[in-house]
Protein backbone atom coordinates (compact mmCIF):
# COMPACT_ATOMS: atom_id res chain seq x y z
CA UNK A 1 87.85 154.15 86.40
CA UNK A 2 84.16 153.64 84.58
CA UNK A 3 81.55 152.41 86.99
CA UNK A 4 80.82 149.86 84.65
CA UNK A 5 84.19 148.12 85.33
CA UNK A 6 83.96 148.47 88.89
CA UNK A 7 80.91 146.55 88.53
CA UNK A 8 82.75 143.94 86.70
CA UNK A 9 85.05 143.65 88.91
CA UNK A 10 82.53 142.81 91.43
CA UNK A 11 81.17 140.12 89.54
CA UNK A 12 84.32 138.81 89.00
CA UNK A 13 84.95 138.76 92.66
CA UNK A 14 81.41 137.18 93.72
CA UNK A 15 82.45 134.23 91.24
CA UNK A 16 85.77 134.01 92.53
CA UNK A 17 83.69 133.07 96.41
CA UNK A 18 82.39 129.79 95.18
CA UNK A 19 85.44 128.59 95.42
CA UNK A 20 84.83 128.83 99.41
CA UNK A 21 82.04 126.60 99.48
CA UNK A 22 78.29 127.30 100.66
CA UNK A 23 76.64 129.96 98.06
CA UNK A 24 73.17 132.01 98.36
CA UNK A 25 70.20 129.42 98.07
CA UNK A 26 66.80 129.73 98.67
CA UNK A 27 65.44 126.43 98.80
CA UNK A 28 66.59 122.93 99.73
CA UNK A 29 67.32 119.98 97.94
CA UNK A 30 65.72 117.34 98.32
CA UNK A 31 67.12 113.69 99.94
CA UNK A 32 65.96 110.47 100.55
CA UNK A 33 67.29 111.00 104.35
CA UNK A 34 70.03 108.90 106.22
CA UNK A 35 68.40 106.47 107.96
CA UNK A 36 68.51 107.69 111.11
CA UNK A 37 67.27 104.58 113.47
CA UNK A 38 71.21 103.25 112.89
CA UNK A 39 72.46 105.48 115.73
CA UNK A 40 75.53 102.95 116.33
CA UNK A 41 76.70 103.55 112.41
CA UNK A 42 75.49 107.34 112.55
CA UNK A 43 78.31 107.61 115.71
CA UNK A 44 80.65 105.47 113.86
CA UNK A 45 80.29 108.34 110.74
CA UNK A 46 80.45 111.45 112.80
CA UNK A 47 83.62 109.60 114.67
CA UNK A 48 85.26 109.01 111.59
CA UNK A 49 84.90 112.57 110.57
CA UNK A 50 86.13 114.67 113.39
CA UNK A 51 89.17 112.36 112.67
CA UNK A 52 89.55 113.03 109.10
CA UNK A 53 88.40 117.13 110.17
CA UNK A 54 91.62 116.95 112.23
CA UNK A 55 93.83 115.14 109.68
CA UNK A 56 92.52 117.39 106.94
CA UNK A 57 93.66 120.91 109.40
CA UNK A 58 97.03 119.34 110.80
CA UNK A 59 98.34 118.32 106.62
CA UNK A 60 98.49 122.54 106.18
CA UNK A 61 97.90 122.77 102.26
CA UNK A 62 97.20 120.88 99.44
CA UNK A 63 96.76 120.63 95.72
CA UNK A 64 93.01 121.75 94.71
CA UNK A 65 91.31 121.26 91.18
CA UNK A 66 87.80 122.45 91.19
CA UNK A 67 84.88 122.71 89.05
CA UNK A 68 81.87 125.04 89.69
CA UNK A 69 78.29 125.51 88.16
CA UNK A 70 76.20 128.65 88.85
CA UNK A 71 72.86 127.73 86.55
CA UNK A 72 73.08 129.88 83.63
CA UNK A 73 75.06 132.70 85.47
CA UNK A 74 78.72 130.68 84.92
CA UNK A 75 80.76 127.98 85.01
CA UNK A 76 84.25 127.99 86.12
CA UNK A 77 87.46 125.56 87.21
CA UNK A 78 89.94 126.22 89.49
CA UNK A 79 93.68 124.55 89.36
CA UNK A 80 96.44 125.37 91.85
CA UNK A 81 97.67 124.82 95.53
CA UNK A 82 96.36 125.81 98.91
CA UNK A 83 97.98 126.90 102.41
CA UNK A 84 95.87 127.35 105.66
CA UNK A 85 98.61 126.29 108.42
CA UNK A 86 98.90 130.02 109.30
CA UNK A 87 95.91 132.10 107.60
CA UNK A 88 95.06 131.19 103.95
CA UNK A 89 98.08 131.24 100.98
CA UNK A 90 97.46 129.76 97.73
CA UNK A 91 97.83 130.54 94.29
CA UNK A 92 94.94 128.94 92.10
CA UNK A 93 94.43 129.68 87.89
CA UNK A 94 90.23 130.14 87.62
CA UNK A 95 88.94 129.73 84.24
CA UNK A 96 85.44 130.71 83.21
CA UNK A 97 83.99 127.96 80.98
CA UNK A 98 80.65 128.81 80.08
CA UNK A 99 77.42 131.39 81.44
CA UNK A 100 77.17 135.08 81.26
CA UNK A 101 80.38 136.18 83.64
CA UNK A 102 82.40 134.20 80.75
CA UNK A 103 80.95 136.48 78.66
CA UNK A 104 81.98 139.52 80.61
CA UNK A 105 85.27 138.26 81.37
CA UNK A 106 86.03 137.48 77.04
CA UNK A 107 84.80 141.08 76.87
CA UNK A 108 87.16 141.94 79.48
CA UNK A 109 90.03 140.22 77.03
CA UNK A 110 90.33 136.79 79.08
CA UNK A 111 88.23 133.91 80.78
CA UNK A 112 91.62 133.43 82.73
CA UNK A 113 92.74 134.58 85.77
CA UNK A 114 95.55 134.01 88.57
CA UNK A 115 93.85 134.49 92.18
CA UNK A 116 96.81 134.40 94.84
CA UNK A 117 95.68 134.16 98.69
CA UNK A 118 97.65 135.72 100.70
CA UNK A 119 96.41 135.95 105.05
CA UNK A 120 95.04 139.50 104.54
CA UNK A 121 94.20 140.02 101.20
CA UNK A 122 93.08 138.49 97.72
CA UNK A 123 94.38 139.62 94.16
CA UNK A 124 92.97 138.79 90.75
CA UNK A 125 95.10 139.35 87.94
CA UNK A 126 92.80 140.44 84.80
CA UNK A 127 93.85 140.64 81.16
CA UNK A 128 95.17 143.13 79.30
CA UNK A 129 91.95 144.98 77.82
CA UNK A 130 91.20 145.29 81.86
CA UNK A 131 94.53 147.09 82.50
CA UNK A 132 94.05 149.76 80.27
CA UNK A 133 91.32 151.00 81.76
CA UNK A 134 93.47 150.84 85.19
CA UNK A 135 96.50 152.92 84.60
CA UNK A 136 98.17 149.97 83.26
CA UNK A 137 97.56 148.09 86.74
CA UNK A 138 97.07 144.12 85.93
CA UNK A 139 95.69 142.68 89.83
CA UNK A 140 93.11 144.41 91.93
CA UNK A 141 93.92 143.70 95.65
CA UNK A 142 90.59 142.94 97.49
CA UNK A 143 91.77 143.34 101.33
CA UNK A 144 89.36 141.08 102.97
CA UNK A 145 88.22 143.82 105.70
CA UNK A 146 87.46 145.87 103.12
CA UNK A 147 84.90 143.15 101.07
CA UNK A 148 81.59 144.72 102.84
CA UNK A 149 81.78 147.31 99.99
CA UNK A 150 80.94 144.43 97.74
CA UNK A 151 77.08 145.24 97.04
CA UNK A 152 76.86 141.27 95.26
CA UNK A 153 76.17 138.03 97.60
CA UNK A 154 77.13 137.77 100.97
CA UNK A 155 78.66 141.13 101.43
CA UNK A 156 79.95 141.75 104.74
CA UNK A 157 80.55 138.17 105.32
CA UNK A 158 82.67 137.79 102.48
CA UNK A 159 85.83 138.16 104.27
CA UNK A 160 85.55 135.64 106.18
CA UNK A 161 83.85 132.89 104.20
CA UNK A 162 87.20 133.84 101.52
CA UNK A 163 89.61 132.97 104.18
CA UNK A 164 88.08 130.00 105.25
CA UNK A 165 88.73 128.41 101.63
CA UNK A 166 90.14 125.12 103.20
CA UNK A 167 89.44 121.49 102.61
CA UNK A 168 88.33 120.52 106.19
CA UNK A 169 85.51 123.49 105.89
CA UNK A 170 84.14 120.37 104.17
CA UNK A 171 84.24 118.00 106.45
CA UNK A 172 82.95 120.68 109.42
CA UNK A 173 80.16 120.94 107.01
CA UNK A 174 79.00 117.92 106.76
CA UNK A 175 79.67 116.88 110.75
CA UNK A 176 77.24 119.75 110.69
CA UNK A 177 74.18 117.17 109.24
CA UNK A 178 71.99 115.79 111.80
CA UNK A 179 71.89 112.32 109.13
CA UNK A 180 75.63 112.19 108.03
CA UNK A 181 75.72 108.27 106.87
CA UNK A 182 78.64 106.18 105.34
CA UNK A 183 77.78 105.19 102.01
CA UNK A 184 80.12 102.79 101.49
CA UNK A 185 84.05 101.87 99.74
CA UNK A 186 84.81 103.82 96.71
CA UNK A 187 87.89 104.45 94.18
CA UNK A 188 88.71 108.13 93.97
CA UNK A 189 91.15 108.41 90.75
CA UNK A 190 92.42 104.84 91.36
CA UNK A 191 93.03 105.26 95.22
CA UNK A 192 90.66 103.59 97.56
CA UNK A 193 88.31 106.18 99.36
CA UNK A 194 85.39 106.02 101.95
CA UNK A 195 82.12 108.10 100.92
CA UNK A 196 79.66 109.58 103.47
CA UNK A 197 77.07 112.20 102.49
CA UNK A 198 74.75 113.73 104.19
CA UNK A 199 71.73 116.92 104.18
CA UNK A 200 73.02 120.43 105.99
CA UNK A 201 69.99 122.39 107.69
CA UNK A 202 71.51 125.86 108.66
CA UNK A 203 68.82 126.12 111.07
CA UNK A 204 70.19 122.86 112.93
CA UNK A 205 73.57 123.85 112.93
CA UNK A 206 75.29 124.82 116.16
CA UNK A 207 78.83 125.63 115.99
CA UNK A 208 78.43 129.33 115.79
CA UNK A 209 80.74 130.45 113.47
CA UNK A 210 79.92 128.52 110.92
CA UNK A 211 75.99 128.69 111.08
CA UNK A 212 76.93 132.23 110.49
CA UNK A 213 78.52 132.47 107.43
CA UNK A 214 75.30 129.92 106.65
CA UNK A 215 73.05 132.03 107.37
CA UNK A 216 74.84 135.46 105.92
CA UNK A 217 75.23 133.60 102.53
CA UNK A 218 70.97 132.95 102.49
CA UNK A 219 71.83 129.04 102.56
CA UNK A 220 68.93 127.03 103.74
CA UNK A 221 69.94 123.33 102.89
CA UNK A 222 72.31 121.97 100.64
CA UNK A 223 73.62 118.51 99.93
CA UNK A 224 77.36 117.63 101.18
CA UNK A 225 79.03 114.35 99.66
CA UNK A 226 83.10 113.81 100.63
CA UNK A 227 85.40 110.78 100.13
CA UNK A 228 88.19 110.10 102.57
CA UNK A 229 91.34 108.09 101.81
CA UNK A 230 93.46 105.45 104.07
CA UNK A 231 95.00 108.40 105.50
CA UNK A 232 91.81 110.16 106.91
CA UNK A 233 92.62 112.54 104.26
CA UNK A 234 89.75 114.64 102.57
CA UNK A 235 90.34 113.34 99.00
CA UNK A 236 87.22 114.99 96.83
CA UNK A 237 84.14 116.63 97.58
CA UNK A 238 80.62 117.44 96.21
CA UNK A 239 78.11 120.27 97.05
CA UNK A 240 74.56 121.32 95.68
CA UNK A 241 72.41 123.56 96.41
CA UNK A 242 69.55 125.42 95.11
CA UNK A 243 69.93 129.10 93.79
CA UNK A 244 68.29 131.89 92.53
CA UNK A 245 70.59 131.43 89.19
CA UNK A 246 69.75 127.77 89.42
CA UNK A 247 71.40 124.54 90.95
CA UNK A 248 74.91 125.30 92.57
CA UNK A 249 77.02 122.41 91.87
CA UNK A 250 81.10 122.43 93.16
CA UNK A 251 83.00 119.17 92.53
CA UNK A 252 86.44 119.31 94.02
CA UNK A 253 89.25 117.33 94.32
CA UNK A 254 92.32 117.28 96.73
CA UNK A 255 95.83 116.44 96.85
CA UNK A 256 99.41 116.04 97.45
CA UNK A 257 98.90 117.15 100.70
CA UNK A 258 102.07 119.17 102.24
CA UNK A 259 102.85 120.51 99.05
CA UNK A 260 105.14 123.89 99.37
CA UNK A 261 102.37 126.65 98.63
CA UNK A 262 103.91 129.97 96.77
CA UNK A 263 102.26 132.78 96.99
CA UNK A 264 103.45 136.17 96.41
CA UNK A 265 102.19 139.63 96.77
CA UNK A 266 102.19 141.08 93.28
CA UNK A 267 104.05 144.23 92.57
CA UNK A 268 103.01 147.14 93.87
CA UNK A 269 103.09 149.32 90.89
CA UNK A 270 100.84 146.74 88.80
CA UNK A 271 98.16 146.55 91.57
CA UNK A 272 95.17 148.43 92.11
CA UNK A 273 93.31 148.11 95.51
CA UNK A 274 89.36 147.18 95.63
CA UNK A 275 88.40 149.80 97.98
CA UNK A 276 89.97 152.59 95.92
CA UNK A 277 87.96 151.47 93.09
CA UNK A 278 84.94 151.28 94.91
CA UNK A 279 85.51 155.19 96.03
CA UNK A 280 86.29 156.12 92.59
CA UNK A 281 82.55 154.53 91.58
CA UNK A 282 80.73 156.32 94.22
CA UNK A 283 82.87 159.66 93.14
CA UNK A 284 81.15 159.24 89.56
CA UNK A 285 77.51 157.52 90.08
């Protein structure tokens, strides 16, 4: 296989990760701040999120439609359905809208692709001007131990920030804001929804796992804005942040929570695997 495609591929791939949340930024963005002298409504906030953290876990999957922004680099949606009761399963459609990675996926014959999650591994099926330069394969399997190859983002971290593509990483994100605030009743496609927002600081944050993957992905401060329903559900979320490529945006909403999840391995015979690829560039650079 042409280095060239390889390196598409790992474009592709480092897209595919804003779907997990926090991307590479490098300065913050600016807020007007929560008003922190309310301690009493500041408890009452971070109260009603561990509940909605734990409501969000227990439900297991959900529906997912996404929309992502990368400055001029891309801009992408995601449709489909999302497991994480044991490890991450999901099969989403992503669709690259606008930016230069739309351009390299039309050139690659599509700006569509099916991304299945399965608990140790994530495939991409590309279009048919991709497969013939694969042997006729269709998916690449990327097995997430292998995704410190990838020489684009996060790198080594990539794994685990791709199987941590759940709805509550939201709300543990934002409980993660030292001025978290409610900002008040709100209708969320007709249903009635409670907003809170709030400023994330990866050097204040101190659960340990996740100030990791903050700090691996270059994140500084971003904003985190969520809306949660009657049933302490995580109904839609917004991030920003500021990037080298420009302002990260990701506007997500959820649903349908409990929903069966399929999500099948792809045939063997149409399926190429990331890390062979990645040998096959370093065999011809």
């Amino acid at each position: 296989m042409q280095g060239r495609t390889v390196r598409r591929v790992s474009l592709v791939l480092a897209v595919a990760t804003a779907l997990t949340g926090p991307a590479a930024c490098t300065s913050p963005v600016s807020s007007d701040g929560p008003g922190k002298d309310d301690r009493a409504a500041h408890g009452r906030s971070v109260e009603a999120l561990r509940s909605a953290e734990r409501a969000t876990r227990r439900a297991a999957s959900a529906r997912v439609e996404s929309t992502t922004t990368m400055g001029s680099l891309m801009s992408m949606t995601a449709d489909g359905t999302l497991g994480w009761g044991d490890g991450i399963t999901g099969t989403l459609t992503i669709t690259y809208t606008g930016g230069t990675l739309a351009d390299t996926m039309r050139r690659l014959g599509s700006t569509s692709m099916e991304a299945r999650y399965l608990p140790d591994a994530y495939y991409a099926r590309m279009g048919e001007k991709f497969a013939e330069q694969t042997g006729g394969r269709h998916w690449i399997r990327y097995a997430y131990d292998d995704l410190e190859a990838l020489a684009v983002g996060s790198g080594a971290h990539l794994g685990d920030q791709m199987r941590t593509t759940t709805p509550n990483q939201s709300v543990k994100l934002l409980l993660a804001s030292g001025d978290v605030r409610k900002v008040g009743e709100e209708s969320v496609r007709g249903r009635p929804a409670t907003h809170y927002s709030g400023t994330v600081a990866a050097a204040d944050v101190t659960d340990a796992a996740l100030k990791k993957q903050l700090t691996a992905a270059g994140v500084t401060s971003e904003t985190v804005d969520i809306w949660i329903d009657e049933r302490n559900l995580l109904v839609k979320k917004v991030e920003k942040a500021r990037m080298t490529t420009g302002l990260m945006t990701q506007t997500a909403h959820y649903g349908d929570y409990g929903v069966r999840v399929p999500a099948q391995r792809p045939p063997l015979s149409d399926t190429g695997d990331f890390d062979d690829l990645m040998r096959k560039k370093a065999g011809t650079s």
